[in-house]
PDB file of N, CA and C in Angstrom:
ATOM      1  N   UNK A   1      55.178 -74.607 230.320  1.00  0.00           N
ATOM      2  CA  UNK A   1      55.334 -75.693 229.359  1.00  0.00           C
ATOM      3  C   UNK A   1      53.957 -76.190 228.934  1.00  0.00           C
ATOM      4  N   UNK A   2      53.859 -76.573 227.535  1.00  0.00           N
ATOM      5  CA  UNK A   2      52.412 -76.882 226.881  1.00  0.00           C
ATOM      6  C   UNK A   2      52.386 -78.569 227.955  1.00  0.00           C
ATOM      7  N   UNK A   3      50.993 -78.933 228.210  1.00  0.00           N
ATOM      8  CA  UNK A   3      50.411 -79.777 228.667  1.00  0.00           C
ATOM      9  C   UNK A   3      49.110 -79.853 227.782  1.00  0.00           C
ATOM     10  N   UNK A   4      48.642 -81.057 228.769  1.00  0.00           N
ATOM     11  CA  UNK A   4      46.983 -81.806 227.864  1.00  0.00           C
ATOM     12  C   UNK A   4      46.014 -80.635 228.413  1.00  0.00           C
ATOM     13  N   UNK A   5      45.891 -80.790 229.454  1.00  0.00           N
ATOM     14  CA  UNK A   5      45.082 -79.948 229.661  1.00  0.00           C
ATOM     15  C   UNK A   5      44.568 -78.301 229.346  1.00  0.00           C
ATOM     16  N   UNK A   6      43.486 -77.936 228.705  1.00  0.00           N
ATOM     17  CA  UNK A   6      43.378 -76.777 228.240  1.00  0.00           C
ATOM     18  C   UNK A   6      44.130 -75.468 229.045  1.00  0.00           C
ATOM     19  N   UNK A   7      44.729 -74.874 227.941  1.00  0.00           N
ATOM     20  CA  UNK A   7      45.421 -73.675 228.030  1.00  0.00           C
ATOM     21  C   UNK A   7      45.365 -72.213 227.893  1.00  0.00           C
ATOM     22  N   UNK A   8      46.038 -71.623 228.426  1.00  0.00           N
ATOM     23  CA  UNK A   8      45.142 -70.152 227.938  1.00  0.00           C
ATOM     24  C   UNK A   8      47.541 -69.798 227.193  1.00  0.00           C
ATOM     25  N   UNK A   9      47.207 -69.406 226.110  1.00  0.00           N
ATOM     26  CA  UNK A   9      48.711 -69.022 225.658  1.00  0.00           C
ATOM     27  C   UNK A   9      47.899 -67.727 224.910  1.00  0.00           C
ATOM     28  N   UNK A  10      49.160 -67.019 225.148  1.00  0.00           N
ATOM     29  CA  UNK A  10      48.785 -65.696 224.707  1.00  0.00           C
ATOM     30  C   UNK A  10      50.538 -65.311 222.797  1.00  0.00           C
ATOM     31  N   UNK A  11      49.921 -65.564 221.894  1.00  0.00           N
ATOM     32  CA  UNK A  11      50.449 -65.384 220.303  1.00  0.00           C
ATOM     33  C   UNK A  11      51.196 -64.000 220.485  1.00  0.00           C
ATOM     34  N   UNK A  12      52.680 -63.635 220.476  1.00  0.00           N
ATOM     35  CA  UNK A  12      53.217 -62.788 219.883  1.00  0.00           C
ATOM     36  C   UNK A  12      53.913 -62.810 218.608  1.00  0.00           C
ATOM     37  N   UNK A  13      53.306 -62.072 217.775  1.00  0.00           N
ATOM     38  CA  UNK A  13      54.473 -62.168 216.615  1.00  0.00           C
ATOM     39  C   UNK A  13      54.959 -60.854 215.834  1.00  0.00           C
ATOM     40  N   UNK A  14      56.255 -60.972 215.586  1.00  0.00           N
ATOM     41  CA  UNK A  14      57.166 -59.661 214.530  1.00  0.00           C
ATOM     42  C   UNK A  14      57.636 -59.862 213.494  1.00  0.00           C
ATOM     43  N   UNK A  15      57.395 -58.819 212.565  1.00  0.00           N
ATOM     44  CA  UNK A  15      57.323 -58.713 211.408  1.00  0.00           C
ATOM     45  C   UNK A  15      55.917 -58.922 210.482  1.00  0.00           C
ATOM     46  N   UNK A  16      55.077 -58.906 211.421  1.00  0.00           N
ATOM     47  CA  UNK A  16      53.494 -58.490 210.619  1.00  0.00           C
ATOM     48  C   UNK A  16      53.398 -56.879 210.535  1.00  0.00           C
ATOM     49  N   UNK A  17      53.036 -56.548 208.859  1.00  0.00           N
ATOM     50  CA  UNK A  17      52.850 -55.211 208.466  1.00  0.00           C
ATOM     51  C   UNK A  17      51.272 -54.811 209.422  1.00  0.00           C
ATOM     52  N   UNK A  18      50.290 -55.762 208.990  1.00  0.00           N
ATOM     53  CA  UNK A  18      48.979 -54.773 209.105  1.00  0.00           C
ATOM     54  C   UNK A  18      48.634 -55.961 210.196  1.00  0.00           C
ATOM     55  N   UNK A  19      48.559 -55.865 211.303  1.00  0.00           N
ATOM     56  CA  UNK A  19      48.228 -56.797 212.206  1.00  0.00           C
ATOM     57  C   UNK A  19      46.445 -57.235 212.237  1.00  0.00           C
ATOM     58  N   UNK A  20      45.730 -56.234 212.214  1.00  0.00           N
ATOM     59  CA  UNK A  20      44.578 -55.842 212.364  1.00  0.00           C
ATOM     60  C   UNK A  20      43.686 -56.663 211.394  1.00  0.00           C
ATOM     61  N   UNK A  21      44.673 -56.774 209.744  1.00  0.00           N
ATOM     62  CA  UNK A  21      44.136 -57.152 209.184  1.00  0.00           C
ATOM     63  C   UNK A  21      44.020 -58.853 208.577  1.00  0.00           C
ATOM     64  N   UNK A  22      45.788 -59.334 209.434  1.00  0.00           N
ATOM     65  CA  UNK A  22      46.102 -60.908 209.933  1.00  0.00           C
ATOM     66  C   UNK A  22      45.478 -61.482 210.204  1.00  0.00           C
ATOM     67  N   UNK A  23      45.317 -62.972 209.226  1.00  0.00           N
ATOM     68  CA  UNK A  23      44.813 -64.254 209.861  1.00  0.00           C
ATOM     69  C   UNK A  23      45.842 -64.862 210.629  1.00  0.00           C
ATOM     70  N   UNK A  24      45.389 -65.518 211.602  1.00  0.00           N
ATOM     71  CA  UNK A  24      46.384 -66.580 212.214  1.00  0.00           C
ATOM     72  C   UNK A  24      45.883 -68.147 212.039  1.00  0.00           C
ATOM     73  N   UNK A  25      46.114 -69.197 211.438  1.00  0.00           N
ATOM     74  CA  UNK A  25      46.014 -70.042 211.684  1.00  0.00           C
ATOM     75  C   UNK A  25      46.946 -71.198 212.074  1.00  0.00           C
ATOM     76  N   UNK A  26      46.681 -72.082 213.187  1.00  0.00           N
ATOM     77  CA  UNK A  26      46.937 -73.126 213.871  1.00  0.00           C
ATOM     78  C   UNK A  26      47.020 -74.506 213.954  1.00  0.00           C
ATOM     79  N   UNK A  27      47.648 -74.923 213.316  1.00  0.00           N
ATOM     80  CA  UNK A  27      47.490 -76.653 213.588  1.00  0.00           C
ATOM     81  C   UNK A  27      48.271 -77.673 214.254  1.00  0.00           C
ATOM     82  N   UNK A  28      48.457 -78.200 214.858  1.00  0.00           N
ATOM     83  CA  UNK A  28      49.158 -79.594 215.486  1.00  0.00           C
ATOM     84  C   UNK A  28      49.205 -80.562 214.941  1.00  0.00           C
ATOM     85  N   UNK A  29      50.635 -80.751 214.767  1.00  0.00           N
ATOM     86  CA  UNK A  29      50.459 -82.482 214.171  1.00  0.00           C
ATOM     87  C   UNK A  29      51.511 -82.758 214.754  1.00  0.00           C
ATOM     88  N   UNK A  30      50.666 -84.487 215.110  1.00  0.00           N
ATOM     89  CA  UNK A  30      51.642 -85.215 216.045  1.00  0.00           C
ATOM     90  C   UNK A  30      51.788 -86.594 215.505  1.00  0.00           C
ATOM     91  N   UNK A  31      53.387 -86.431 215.925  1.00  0.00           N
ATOM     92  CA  UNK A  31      54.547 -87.351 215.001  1.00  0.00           C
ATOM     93  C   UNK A  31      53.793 -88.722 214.907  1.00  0.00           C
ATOM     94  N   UNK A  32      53.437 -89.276 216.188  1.00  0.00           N
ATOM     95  CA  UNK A  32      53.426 -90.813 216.471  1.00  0.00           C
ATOM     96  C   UNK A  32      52.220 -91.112 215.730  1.00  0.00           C
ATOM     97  N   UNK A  33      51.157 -90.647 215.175  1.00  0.00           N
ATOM     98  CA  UNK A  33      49.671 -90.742 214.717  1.00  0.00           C
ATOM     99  C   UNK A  33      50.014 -89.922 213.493  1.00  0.00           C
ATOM    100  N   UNK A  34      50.964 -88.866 212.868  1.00  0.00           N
ATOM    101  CA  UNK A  34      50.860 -88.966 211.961  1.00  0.00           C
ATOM    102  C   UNK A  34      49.471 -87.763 211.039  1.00  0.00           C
ATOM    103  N   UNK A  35      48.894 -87.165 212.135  1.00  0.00           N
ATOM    104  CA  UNK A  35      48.056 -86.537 212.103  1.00  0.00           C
ATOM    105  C   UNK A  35      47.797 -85.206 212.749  1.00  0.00           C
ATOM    106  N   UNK A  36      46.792 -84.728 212.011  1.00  0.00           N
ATOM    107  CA  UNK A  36      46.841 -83.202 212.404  1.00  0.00           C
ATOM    108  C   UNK A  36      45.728 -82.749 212.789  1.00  0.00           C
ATOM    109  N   UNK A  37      45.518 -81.675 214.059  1.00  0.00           N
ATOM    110  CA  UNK A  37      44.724 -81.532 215.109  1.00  0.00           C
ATOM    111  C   UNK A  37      44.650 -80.350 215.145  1.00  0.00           C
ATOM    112  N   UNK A  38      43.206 -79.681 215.330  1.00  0.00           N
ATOM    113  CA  UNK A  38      43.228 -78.225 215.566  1.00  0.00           C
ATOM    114  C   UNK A  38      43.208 -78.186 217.072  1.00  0.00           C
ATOM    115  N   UNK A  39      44.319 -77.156 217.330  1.00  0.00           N
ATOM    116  CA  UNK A  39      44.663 -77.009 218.752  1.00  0.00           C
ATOM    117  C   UNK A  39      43.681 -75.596 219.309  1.00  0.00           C
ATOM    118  N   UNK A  40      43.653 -74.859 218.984  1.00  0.00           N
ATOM    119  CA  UNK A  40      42.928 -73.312 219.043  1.00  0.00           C
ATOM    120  C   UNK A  40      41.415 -74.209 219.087  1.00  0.00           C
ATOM    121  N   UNK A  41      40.957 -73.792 220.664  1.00  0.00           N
ATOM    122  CA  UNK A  41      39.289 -74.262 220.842  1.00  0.00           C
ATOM    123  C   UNK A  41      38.765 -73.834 220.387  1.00  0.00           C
ATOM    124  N   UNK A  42      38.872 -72.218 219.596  1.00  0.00           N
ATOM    125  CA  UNK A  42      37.469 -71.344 219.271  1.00  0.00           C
ATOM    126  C   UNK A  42      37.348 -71.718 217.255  1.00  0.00           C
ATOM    127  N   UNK A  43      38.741 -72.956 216.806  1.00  0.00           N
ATOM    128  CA  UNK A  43      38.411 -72.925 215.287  1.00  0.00           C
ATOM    129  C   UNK A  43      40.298 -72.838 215.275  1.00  0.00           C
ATOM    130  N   UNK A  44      40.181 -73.280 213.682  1.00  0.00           N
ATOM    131  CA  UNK A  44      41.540 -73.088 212.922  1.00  0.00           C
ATOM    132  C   UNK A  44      42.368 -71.440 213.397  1.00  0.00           C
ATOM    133  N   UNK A  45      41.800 -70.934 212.436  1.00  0.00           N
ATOM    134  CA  UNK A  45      41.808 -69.356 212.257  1.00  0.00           C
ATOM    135  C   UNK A  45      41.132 -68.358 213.079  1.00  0.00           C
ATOM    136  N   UNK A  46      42.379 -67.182 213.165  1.00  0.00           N
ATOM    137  CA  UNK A  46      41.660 -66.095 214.255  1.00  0.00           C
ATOM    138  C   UNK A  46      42.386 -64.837 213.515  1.00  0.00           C
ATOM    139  N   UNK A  47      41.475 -63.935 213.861  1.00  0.00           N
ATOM    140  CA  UNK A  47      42.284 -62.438 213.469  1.00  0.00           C
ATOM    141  C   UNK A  47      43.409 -61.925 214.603  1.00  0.00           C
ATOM    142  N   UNK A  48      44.265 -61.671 214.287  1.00  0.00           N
ATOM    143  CA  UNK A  48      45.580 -61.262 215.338  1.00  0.00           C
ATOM    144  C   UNK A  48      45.022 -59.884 215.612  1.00  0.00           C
ATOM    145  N   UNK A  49      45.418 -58.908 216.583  1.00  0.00           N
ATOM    146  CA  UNK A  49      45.140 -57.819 217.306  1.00  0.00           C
ATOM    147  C   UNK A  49      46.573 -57.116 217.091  1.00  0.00           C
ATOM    148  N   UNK A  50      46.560 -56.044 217.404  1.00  0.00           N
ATOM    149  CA  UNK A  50      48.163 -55.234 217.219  1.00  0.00           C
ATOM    150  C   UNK A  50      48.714 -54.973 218.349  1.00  0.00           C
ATOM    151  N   UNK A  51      50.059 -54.517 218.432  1.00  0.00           N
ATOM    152  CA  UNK A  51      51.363 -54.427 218.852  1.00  0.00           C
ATOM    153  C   UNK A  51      50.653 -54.679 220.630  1.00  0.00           C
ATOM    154  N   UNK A  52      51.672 -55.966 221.429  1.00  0.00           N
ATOM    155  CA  UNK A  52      51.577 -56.099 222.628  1.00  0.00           C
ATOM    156  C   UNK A  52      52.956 -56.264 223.262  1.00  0.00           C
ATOM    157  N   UNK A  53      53.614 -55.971 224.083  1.00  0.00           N
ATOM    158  CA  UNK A  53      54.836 -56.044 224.917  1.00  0.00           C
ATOM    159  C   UNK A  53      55.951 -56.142 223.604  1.00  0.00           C
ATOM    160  N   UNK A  54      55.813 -55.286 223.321  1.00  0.00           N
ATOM    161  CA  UNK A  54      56.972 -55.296 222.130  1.00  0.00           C
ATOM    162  C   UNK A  54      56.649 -55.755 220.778  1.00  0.00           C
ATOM    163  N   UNK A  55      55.937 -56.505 220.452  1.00  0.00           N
ATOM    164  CA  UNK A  55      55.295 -57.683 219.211  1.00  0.00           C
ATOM    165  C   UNK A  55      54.851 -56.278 218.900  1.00  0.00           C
ATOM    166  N   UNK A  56      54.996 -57.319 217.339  1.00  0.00           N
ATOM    167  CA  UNK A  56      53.968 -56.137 215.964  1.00  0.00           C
ATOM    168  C   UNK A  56      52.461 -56.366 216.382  1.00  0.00           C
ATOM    169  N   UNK A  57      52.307 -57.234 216.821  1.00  0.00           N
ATOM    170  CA  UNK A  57      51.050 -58.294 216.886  1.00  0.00           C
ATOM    171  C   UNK A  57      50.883 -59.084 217.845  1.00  0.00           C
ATOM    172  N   UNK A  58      49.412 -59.742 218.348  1.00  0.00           N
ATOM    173  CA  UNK A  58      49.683 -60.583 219.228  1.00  0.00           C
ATOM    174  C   UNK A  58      47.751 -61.220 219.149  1.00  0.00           C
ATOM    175  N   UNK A  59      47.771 -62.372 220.254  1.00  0.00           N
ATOM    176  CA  UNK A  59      46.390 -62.742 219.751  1.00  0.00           C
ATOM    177  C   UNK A  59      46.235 -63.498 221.256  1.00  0.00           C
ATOM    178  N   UNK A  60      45.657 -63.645 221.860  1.00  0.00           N
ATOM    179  CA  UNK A  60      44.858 -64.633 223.291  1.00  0.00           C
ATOM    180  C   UNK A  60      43.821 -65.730 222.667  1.00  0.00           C
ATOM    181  N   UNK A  61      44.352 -66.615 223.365  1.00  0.00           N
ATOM    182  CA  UNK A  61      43.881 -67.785 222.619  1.00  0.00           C
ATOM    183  C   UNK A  61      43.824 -68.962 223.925  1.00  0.00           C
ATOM    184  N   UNK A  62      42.922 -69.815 223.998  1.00  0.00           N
ATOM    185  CA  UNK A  62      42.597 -71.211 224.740  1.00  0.00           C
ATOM    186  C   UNK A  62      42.786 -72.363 223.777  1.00  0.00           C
ATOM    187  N   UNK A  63      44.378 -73.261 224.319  1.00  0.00           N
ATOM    188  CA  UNK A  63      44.766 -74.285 223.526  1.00  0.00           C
ATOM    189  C   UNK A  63      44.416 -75.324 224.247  1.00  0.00           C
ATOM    190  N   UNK A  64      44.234 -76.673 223.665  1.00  0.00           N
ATOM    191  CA  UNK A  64      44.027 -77.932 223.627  1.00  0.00           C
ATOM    192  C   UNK A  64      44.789 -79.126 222.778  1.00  0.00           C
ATOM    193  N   UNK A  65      45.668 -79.620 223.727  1.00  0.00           N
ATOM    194  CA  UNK A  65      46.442 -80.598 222.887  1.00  0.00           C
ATOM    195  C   UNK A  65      45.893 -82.183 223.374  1.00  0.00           C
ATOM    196  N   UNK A  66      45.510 -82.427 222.439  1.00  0.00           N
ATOM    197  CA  UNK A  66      44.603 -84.171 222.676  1.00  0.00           C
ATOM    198  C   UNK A  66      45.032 -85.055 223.314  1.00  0.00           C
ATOM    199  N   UNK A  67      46.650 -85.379 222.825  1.00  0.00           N
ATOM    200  CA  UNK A  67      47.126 -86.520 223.612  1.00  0.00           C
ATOM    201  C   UNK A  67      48.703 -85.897 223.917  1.00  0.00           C
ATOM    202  N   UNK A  68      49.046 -86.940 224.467  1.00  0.00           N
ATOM    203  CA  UNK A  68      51.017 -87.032 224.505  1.00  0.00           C
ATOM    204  C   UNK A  68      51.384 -87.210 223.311  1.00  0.00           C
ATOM    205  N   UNK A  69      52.925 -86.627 223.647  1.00  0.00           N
ATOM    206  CA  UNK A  69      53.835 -86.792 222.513  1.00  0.00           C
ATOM    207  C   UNK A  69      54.393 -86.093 221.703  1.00  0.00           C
ATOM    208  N   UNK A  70      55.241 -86.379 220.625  1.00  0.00           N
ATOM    209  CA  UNK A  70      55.787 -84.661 220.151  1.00  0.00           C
ATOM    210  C   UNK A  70      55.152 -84.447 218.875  1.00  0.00           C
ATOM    211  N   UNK A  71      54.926 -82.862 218.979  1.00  0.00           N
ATOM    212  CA  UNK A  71      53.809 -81.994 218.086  1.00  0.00           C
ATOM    213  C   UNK A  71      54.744 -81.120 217.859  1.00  0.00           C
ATOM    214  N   UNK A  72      54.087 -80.727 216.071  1.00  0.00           N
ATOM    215  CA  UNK A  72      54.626 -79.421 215.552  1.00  0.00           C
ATOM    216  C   UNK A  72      53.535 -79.298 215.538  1.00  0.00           C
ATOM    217  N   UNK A  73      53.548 -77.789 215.909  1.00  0.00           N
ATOM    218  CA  UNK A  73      52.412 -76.728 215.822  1.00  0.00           C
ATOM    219  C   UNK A  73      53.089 -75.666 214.723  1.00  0.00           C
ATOM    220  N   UNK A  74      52.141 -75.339 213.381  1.00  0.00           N
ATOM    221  CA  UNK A  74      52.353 -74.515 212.577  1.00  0.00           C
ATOM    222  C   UNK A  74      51.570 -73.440 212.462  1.00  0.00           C
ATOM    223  N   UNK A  75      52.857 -72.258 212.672  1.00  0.00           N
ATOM    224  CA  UNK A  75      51.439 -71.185 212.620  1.00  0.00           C
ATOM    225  C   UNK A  75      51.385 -70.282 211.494  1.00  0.00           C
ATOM    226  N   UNK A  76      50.458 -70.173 210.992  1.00  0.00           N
ATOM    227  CA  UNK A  76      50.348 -69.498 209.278  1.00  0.00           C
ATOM    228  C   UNK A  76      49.817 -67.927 209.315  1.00  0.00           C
ATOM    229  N   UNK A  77      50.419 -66.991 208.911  1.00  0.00           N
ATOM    230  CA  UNK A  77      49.515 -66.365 209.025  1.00  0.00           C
ATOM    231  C   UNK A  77      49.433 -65.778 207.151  1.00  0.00           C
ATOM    232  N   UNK A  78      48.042 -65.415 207.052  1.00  0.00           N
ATOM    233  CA  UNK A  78      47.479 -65.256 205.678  1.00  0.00           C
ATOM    234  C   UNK A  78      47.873 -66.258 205.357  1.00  0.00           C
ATOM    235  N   UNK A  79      47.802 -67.516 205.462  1.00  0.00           N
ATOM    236  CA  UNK A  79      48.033 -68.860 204.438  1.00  0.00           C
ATOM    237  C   UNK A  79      49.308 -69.178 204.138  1.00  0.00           C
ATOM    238  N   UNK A  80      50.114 -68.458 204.661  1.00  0.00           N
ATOM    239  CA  UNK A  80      52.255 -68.868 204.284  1.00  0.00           C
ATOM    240  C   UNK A  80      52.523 -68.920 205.963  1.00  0.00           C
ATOM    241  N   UNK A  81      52.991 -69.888 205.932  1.00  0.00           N
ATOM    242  CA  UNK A  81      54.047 -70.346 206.976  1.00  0.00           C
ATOM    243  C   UNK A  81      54.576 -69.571 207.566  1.00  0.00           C
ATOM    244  N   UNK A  82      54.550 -69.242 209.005  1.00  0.00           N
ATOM    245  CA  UNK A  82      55.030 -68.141 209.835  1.00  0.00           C
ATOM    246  C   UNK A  82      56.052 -68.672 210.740  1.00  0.00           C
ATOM    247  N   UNK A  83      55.849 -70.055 211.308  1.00  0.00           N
ATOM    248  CA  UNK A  83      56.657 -70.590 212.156  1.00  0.00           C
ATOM    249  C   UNK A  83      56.225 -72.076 212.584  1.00  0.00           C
ATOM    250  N   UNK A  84      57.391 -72.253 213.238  1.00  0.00           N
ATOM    251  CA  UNK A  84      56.903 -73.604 213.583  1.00  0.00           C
ATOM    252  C   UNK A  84      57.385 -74.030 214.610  1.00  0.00           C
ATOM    253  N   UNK A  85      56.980 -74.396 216.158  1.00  0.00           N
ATOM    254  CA  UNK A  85      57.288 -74.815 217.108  1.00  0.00           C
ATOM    255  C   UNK A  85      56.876 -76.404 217.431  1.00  0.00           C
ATOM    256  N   UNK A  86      57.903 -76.678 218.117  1.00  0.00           N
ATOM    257  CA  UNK A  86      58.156 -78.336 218.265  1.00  0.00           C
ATOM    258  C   UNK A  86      58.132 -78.281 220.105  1.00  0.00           C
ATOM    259  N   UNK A  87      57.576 -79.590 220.350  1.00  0.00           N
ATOM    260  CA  UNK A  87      56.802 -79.498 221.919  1.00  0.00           C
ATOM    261  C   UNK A  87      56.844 -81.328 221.813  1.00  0.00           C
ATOM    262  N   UNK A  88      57.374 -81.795 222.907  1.00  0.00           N
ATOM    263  CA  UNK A  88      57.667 -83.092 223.386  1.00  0.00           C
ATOM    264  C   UNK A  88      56.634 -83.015 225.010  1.00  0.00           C
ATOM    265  N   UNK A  89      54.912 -83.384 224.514  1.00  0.00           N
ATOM    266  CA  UNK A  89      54.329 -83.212 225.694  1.00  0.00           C
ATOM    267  C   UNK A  89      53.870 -84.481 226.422  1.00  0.00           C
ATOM    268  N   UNK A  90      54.347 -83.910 227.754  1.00  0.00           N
ATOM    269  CA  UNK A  90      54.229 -85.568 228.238  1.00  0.00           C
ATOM    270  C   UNK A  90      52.723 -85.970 229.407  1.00  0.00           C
ATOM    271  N   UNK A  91      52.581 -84.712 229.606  1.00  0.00           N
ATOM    272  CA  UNK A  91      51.328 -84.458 230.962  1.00  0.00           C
ATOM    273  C   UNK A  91      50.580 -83.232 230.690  1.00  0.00           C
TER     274      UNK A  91
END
């Protein structure tokens, strides 16, 4: 489960054609503030890597979520909306 404290989460995703050649970008925004947070320590955006445990794609990454509370994290890849996960973090 996502927590405050820095993370190591490892990105699978399917239905990327050219993985190699994928941006991924990352953001958090959280409900109570209303605001949006880059969660990915190394920057917004990362290039995705190809096919891991089944995934078209996949990427290793060290996350950081600032405070409590519930966050959508949106993940884009090439600039369109890929997904969106919702996280109620309390510790």
């Amino acid at each position: 489960m996502p927590g405050l404290d820095v993370q190591k989460w490892m990105w699978h995703h399917w239905g990327v054609k050219n993985p190699e050649s994928t941006k991924l970008t990352v953001g958090g925004f959280h409900k109570e503030t209303e605001t949006v947070h880059q969660i990915l320590i190394d920057g917004w955006t990362t290039e995705l890597s190809g096919p891991n445990n089944g995934a078209d794609a996949h990427m290793p990454s060290s996350v950081k979520i600032p405070q409590p509370g519930k966050w959508a994290i949106f993940l884009y890849t090439d600039n369109e909306l890929f997904d969106t996960l919702v996280f109620n973090i309390t510790e």
